[in-house]
Structures are given as C-alpha cells and as structure tokens.
C-alpha atoms as a PDB file:
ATOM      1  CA  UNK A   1      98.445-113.591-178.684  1.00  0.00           C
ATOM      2  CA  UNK A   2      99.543-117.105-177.194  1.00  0.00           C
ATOM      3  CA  UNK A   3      97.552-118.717-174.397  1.00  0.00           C
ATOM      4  CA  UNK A   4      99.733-117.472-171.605  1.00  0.00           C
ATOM      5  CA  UNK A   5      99.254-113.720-172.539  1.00  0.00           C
ATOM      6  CA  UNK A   6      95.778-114.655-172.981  1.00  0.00           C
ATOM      7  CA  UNK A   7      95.489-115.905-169.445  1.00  0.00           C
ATOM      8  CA  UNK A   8      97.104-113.291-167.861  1.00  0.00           C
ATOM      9  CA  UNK A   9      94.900-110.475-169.962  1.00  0.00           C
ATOM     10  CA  UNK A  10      91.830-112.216-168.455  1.00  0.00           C
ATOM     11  CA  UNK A  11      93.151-112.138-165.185  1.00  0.00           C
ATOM     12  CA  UNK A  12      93.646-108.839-165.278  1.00  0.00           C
ATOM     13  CA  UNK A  13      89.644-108.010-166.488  1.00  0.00           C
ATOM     14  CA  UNK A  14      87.330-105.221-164.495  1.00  0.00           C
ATOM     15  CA  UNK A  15      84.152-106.000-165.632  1.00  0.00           C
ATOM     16  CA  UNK A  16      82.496-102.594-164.775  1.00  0.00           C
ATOM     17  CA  UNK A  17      85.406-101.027-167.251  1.00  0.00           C
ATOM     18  CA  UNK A  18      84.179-103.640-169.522  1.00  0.00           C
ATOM     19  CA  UNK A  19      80.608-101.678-169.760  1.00  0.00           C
ATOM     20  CA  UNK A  20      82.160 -98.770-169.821  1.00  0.00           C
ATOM     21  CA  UNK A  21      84.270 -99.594-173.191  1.00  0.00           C
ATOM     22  CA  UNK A  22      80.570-101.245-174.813  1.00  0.00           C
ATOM     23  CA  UNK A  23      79.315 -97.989-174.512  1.00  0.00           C
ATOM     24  CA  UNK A  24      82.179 -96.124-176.077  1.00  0.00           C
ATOM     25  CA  UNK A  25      82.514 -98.887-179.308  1.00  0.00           C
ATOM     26  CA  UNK A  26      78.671-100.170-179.475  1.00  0.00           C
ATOM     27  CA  UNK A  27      79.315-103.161-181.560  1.00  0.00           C
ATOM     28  CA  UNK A  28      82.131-104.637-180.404  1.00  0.00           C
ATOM     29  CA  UNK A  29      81.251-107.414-177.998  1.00  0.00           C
ATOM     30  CA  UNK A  30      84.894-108.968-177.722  1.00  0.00           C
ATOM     31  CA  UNK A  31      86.218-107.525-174.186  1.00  0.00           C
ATOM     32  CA  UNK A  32      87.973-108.459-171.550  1.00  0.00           C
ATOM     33  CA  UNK A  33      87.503-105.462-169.686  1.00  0.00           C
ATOM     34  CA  UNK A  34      91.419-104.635-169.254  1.00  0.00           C
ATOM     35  CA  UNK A  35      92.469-100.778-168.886  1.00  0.00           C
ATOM     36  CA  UNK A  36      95.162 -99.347-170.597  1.00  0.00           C
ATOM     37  CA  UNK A  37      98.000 -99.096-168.511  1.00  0.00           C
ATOM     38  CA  UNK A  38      98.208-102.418-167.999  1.00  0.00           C
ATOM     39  CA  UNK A  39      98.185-103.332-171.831  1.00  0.00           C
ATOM     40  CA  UNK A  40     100.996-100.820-172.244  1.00  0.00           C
ATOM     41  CA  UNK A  41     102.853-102.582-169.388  1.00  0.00           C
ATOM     42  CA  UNK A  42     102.164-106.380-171.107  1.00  0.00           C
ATOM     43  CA  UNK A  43     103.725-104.321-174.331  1.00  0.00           C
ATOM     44  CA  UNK A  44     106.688-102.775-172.941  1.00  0.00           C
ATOM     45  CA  UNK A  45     106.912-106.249-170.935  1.00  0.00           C
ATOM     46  CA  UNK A  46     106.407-108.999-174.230  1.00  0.00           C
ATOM     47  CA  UNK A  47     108.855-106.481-176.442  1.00  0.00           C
ATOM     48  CA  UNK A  48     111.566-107.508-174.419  1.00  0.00           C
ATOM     49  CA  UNK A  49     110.135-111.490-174.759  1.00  0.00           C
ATOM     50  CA  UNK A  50     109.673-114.035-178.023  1.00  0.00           C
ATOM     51  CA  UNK A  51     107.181-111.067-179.495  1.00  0.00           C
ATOM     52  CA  UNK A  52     107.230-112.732-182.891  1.00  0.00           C
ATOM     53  CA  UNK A  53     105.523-115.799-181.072  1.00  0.00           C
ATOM     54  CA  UNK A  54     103.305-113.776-179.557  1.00  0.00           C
ATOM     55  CA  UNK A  55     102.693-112.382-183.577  1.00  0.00           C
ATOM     56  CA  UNK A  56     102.054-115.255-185.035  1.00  0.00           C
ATOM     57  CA  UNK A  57      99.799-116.419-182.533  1.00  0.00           C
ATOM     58  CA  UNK A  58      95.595-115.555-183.257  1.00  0.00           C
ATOM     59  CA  UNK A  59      94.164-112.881-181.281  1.00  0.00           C
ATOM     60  CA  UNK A  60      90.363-113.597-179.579  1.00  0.00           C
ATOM     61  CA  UNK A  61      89.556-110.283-178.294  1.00  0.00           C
ATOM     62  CA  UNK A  62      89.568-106.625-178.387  1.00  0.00           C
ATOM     63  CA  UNK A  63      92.713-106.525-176.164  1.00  0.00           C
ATOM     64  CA  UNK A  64      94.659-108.879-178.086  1.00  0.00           C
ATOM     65  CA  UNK A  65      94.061-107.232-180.824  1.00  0.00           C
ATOM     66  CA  UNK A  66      95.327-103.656-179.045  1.00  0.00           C
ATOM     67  CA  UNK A  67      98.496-105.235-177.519  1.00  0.00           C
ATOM     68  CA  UNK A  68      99.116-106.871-181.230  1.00  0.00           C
ATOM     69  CA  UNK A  69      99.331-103.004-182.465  1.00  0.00           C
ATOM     70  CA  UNK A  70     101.120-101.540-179.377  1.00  0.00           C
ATOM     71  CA  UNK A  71     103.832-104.773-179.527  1.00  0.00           C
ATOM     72  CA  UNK A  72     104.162-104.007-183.595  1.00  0.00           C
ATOM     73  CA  UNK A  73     104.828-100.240-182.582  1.00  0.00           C
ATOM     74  CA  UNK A  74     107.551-100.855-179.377  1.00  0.00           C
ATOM     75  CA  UNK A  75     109.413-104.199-180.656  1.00  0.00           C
ATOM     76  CA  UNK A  76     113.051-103.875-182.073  1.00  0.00           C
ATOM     77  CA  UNK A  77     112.983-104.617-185.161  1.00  0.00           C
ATOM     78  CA  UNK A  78     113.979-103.229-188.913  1.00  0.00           C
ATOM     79  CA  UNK A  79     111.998-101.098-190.912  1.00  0.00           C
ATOM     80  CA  UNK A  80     111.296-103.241-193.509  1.00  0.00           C
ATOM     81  CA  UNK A  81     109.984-105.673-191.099  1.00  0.00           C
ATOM     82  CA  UNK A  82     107.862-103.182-189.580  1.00  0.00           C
ATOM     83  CA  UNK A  83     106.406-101.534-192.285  1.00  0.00           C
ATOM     84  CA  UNK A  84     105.326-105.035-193.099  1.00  0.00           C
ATOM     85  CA  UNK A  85     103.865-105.912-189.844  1.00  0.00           C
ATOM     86  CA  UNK A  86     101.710-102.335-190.308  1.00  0.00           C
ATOM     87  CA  UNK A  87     100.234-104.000-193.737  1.00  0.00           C
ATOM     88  CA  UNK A  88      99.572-107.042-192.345  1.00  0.00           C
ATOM     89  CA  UNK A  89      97.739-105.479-189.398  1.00  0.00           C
ATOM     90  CA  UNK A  90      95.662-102.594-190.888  1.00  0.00           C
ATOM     91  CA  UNK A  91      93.100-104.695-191.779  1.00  0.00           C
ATOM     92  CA  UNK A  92      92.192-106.018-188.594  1.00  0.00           C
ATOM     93  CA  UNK A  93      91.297-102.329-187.246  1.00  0.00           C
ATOM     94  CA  UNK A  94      87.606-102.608-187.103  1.00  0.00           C
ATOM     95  CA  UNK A  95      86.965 -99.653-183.887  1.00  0.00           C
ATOM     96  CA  UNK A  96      88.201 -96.291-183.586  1.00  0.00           C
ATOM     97  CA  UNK A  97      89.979 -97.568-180.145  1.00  0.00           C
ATOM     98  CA  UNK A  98      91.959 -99.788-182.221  1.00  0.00           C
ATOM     99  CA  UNK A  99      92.990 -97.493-185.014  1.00  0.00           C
ATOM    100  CA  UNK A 100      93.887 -94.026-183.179  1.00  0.00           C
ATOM    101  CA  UNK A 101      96.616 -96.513-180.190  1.00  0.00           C
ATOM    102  CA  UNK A 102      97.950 -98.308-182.663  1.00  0.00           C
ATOM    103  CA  UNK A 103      98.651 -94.814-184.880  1.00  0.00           C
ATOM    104  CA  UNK A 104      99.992 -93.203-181.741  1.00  0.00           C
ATOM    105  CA  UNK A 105     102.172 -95.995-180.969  1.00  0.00           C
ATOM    106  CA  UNK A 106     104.100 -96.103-184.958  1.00  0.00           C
ATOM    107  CA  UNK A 107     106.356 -93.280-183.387  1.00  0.00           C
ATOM    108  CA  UNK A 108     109.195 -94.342-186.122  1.00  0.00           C
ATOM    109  CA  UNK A 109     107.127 -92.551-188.729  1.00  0.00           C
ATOM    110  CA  UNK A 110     108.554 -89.075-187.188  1.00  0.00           C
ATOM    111  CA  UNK A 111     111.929 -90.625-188.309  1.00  0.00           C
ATOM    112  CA  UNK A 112     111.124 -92.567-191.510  1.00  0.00           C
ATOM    113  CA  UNK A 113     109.119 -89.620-192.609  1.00  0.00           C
ATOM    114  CA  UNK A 114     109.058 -90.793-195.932  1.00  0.00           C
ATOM    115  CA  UNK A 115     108.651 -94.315-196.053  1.00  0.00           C
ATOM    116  CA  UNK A 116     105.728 -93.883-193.689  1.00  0.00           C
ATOM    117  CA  UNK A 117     104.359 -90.899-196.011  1.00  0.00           C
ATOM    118  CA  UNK A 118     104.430 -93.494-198.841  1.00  0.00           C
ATOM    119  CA  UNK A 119     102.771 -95.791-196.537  1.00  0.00           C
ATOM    120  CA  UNK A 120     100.088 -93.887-195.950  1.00  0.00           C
ATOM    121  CA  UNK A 121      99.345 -93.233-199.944  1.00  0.00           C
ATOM    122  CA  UNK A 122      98.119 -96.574-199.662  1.00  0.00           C
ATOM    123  CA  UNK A 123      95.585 -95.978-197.831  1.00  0.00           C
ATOM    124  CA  UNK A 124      94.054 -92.494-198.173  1.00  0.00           C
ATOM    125  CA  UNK A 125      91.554 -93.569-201.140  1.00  0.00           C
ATOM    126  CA  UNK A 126      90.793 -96.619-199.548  1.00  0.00           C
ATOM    127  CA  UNK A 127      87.133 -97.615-199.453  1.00  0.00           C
ATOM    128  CA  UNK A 128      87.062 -98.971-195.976  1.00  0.00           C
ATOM    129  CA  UNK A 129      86.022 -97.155-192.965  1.00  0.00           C
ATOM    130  CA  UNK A 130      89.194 -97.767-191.252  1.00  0.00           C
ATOM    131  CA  UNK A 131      91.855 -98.130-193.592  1.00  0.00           C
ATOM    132  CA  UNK A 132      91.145 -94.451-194.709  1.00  0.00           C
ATOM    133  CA  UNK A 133      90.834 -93.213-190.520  1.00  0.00           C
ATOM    134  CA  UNK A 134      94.205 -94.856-190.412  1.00  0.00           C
ATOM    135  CA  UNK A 135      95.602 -92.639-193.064  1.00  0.00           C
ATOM    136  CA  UNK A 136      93.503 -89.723-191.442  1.00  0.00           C
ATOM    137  CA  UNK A 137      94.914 -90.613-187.748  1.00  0.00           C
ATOM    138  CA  UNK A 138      98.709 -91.204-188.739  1.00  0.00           C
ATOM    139  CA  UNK A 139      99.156 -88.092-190.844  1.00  0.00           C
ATOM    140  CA  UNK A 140      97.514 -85.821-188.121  1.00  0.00           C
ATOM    141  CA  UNK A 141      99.389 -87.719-185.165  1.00  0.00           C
ATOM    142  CA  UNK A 142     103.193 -87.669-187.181  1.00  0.00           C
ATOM    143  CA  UNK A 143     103.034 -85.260-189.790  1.00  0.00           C
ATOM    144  CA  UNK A 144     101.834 -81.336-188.030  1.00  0.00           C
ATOM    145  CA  UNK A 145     104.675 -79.692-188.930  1.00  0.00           C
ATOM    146  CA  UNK A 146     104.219 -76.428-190.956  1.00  0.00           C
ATOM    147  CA  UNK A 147     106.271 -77.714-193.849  1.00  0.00           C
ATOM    148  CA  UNK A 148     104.637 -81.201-194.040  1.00  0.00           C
ATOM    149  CA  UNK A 149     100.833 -79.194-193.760  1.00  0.00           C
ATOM    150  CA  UNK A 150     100.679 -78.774-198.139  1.00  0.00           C
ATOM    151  CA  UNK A 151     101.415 -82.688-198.588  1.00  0.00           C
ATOM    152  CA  UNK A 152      99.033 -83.980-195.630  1.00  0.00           C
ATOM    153  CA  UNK A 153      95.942 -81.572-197.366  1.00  0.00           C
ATOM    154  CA  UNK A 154      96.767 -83.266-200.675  1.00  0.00           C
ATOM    155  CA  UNK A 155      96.576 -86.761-199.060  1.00  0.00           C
ATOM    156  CA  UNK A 156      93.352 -85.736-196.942  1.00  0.00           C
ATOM    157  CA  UNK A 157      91.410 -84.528-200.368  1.00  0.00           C
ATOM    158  CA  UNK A 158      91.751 -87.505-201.650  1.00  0.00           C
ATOM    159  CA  UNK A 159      90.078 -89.200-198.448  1.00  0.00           C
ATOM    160  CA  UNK A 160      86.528 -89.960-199.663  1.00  0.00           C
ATOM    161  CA  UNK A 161      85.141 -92.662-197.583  1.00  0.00           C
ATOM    162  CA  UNK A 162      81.740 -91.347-196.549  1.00  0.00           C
ATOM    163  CA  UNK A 163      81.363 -93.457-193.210  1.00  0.00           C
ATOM    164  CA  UNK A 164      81.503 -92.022-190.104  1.00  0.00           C
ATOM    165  CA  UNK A 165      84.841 -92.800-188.451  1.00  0.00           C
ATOM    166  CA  UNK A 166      86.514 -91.802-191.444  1.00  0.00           C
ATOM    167  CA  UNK A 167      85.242 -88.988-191.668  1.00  0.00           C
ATOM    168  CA  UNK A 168      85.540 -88.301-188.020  1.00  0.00           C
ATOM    169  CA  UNK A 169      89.107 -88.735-188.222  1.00  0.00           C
ATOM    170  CA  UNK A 170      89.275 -86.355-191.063  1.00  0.00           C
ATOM    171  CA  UNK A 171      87.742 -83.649-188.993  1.00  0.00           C
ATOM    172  CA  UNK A 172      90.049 -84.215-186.172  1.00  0.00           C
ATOM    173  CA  UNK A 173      92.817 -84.213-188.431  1.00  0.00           C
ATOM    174  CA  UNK A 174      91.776 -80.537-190.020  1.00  0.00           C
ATOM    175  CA  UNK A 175      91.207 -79.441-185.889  1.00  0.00           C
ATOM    176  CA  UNK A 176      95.007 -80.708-185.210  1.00  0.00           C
ATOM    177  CA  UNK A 177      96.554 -78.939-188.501  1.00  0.00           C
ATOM    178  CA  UNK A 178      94.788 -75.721-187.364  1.00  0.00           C
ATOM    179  CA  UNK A 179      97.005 -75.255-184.375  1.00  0.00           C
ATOM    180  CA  UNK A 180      99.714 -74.942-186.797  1.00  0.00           C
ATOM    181  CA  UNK A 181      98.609 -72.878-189.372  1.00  0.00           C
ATOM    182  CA  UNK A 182      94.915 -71.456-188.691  1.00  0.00           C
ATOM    183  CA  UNK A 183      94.137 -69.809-192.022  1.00  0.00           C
ATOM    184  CA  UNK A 184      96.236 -71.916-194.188  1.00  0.00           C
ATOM    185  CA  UNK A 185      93.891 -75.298-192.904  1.00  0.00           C
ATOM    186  CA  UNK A 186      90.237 -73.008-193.345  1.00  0.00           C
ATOM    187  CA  UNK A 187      91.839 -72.344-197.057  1.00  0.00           C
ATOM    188  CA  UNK A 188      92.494 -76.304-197.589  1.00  0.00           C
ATOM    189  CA  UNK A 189      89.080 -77.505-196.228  1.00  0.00           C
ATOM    190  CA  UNK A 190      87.534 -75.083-198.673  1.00  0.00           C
ATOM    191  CA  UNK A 191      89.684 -76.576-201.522  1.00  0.00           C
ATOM    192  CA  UNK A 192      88.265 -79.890-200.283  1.00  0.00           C
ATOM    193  CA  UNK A 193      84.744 -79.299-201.030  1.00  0.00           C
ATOM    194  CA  UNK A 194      83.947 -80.917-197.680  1.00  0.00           C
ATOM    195  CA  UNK A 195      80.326 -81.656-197.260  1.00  0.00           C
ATOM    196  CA  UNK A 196      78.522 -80.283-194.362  1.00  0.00           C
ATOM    197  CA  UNK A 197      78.889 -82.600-191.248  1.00  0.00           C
ATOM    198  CA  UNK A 198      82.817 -82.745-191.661  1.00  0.00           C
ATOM    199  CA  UNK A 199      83.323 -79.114-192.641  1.00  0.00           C
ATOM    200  CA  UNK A 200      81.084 -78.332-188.961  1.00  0.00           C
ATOM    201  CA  UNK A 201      82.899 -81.289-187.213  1.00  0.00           C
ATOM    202  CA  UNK A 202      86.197 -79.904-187.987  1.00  0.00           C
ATOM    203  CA  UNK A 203      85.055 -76.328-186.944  1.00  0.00           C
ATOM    204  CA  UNK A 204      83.740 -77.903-183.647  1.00  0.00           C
ATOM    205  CA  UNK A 205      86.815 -79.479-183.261  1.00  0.00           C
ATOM    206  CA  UNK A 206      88.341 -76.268-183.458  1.00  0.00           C
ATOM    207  CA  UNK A 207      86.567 -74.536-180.923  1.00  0.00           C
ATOM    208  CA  UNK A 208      87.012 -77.372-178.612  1.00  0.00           C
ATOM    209  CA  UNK A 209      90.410 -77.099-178.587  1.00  0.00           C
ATOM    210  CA  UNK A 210      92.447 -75.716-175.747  1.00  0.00           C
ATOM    211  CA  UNK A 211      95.244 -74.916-178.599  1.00  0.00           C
ATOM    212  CA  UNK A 212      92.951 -73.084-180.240  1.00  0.00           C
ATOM    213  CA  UNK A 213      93.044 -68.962-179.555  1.00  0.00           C
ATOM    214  CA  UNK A 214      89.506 -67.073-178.560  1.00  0.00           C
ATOM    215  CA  UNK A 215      89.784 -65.075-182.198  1.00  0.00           C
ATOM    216  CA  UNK A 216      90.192 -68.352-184.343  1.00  0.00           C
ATOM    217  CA  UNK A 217      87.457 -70.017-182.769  1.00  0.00           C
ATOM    218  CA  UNK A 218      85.335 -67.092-183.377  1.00  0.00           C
ATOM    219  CA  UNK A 219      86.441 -67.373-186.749  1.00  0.00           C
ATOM    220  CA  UNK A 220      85.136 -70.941-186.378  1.00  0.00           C
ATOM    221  CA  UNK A 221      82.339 -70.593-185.174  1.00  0.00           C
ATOM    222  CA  UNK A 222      81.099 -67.616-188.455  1.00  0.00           C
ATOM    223  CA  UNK A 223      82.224 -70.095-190.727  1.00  0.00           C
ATOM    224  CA  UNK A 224      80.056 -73.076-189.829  1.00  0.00           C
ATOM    225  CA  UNK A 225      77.489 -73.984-192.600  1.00  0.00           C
ATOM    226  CA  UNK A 226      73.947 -74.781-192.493  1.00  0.00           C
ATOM    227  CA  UNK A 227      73.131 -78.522-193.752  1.00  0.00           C
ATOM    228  CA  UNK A 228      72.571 -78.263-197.165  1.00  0.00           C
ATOM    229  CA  UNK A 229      71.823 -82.080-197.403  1.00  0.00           C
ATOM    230  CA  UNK A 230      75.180 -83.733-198.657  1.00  0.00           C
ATOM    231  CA  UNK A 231      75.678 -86.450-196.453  1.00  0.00           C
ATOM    232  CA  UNK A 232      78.912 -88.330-197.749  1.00  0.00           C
ATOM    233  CA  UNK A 233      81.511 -87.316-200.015  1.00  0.00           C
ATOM    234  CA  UNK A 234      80.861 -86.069-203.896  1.00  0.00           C
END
C-alpha cells in the first residue's frame, strides 16, 4: 500500500485489538491493530481511487496485506486481470486471517464458475500450507451447490498437505458441504481415506453447526474414530 494509506491505517490502530489478533495468529508480529470494518471501508473507499497504485506499492503489515486482498476482490476490473492479480497474491497468504477474507471477498468466482474452478486446480496439490487452504477455503465458500458437490470432493482428495491450516480448512470445507448433502459428504470423506484428526475435525465441525439437524449430528458424533496414529496425509 502507498504511504498515505499506510498513514491513515496506523492512525486508525487499537492497540488492545492488536493483542487480541496475536493471540488468534501466534506468529505473526506485523499489526497495526486495525478492526475490520474499517479495512472494508479503506477497500470500498481506495476501489473507487488509483487502486493499481495502491497495487504496486509494498505492503509492511498484516493490514496491508488484508486490504491488498479485499481491494483485488472489490476493484473494477476484467477477468483476466483479476485472475492474475489472485496468482500474484496467493503467495503472500501466510495466516489463516489472510487466506479465508481474501477467499470470501473473490465473489466473481460464483459467476466465472469455471475459470475460477480451473483456478483452483492449481492449487489443490500444492505443497504449501496455504496455497492448498486457499483451494480448501474458495471451493467451500463459492462452490456448495448440490451439483458442484462431486467436482469439489475430487479436488479436496487430492488436497494432501499435512499441516495444520490446510487441513483445517479441509475439515471446514467437508462441515460446509454437509449442509447440502449430509450422506453424500460422510460417503466422500470415506473415499478420501482421511486420517484421524481431519476425519474428527470435520465431524466436530458438523456438530457445531447450527445448519446441521439433531439426527445428522448424532450420526456425527457415532462415526468419530479413535486415533489410530496417522498424523498427516498417506
């Protein structure tokens, strides 16, 4: 972001929301502190201004780095050009924070279904931790529907980065396609040989859910596994 959006992000810092992020992302140190309305607002507010300067400017902290994926999400632009803006910036997600706004805010995919679907390929046998969450979070955020559920199981099998945010988001995802289709996700995740800790994340997940009915999470709950041991992906 350029100085002047730097500025104003600093101005805008609570430093007792700034502790309160460091415990939610131990490990990233870079915060201002700003809350997420107001980055939304400095989003809907530089997509209407020179965003490509604010682009091609570096980015010093975590909040830069979130408005960077929110402005590459709201900004007019082509889809070409935005597809390419996604590439550029998916390896600069290093948190969960990061990686689940910035998938939220790609809200084109629900129109370019396909070019995003191909986009996504890219990424689902990725060896990074948060290349493959992205493909987790996107598919699970754009692509619910009962006639896209076949496709996004494919996609998630292949998914075998054994670290835990990508795995995390894989569990989330399986919770999210079970409010579609209940029986048809418990059949996938057993095609997917899941080890333990994601097969009884996803399950949790499940029975977390307020989209969830009282008889599936039963279900749930009978079908979660003791640990057997397998810690990462086979």
């Amino acid at each position: 972001m350029t100085g002047e959006t730097r500025a104003r992000l600093a101005a805008q810092a609570d430093p007792a929301y700034r502790a309160f992020q460091h415990k939610l992302m131990p490990g990233v140190e870079n915060y201002l502190g700003v809350r997420l309305p107001l980055l939304r607002k400095a989003a809907a507010r530089l997509a209407k201004e020179d965003w490509r300067a604010e682009l091609a400017a570096p980015d010093e902290t975590f909040e830069e780095v979130l408005l960077r994926g929110m402005l590459i999400g709201k900004a007019k632009m082509d889809l070409a050009e935005r597809l390419e803006l996604v590439r550029q910036f998916v390896p600069c997600i290093d948190n969960w924070a990061v990686c689940d706004s910035f998938c939220a805010g790609l809200r084109e995919a629900r129109v370019y279904k396909e070019e995003y679907f191909s986009l996504i390929q890219q990424y689902t046998g990725s060896a990074r931790e948060f290349e493959a969450r992205f493909a987790a979070v996107l598919l699970l955020t754009h692509f619910n529907r009962p006639e896209e559920l076949e496709r996004c199981f494919a996609e998630y099998q292949r998914i075998r980065q054994p670290d835990y945010y990508a795995w995390m988001g894989v569990a989330w995802g399986y919770s999210v396609f079970a409010v579609t289709d209940f029986d048809r996700t418990i059949a996938a995740m057993e095609r997917a040989e899941l080890p333990d800790e994601v097969w009884n994340k996803a399950l949790q997940k499940m029975r977390e859910s307020y989209r969830i009915t009282p008889e599936q999470k039963e279900r749930a709950a009978q079908l979660k596994r003791g640990q057997r041991g397998r810690k990462q992906h086979e």
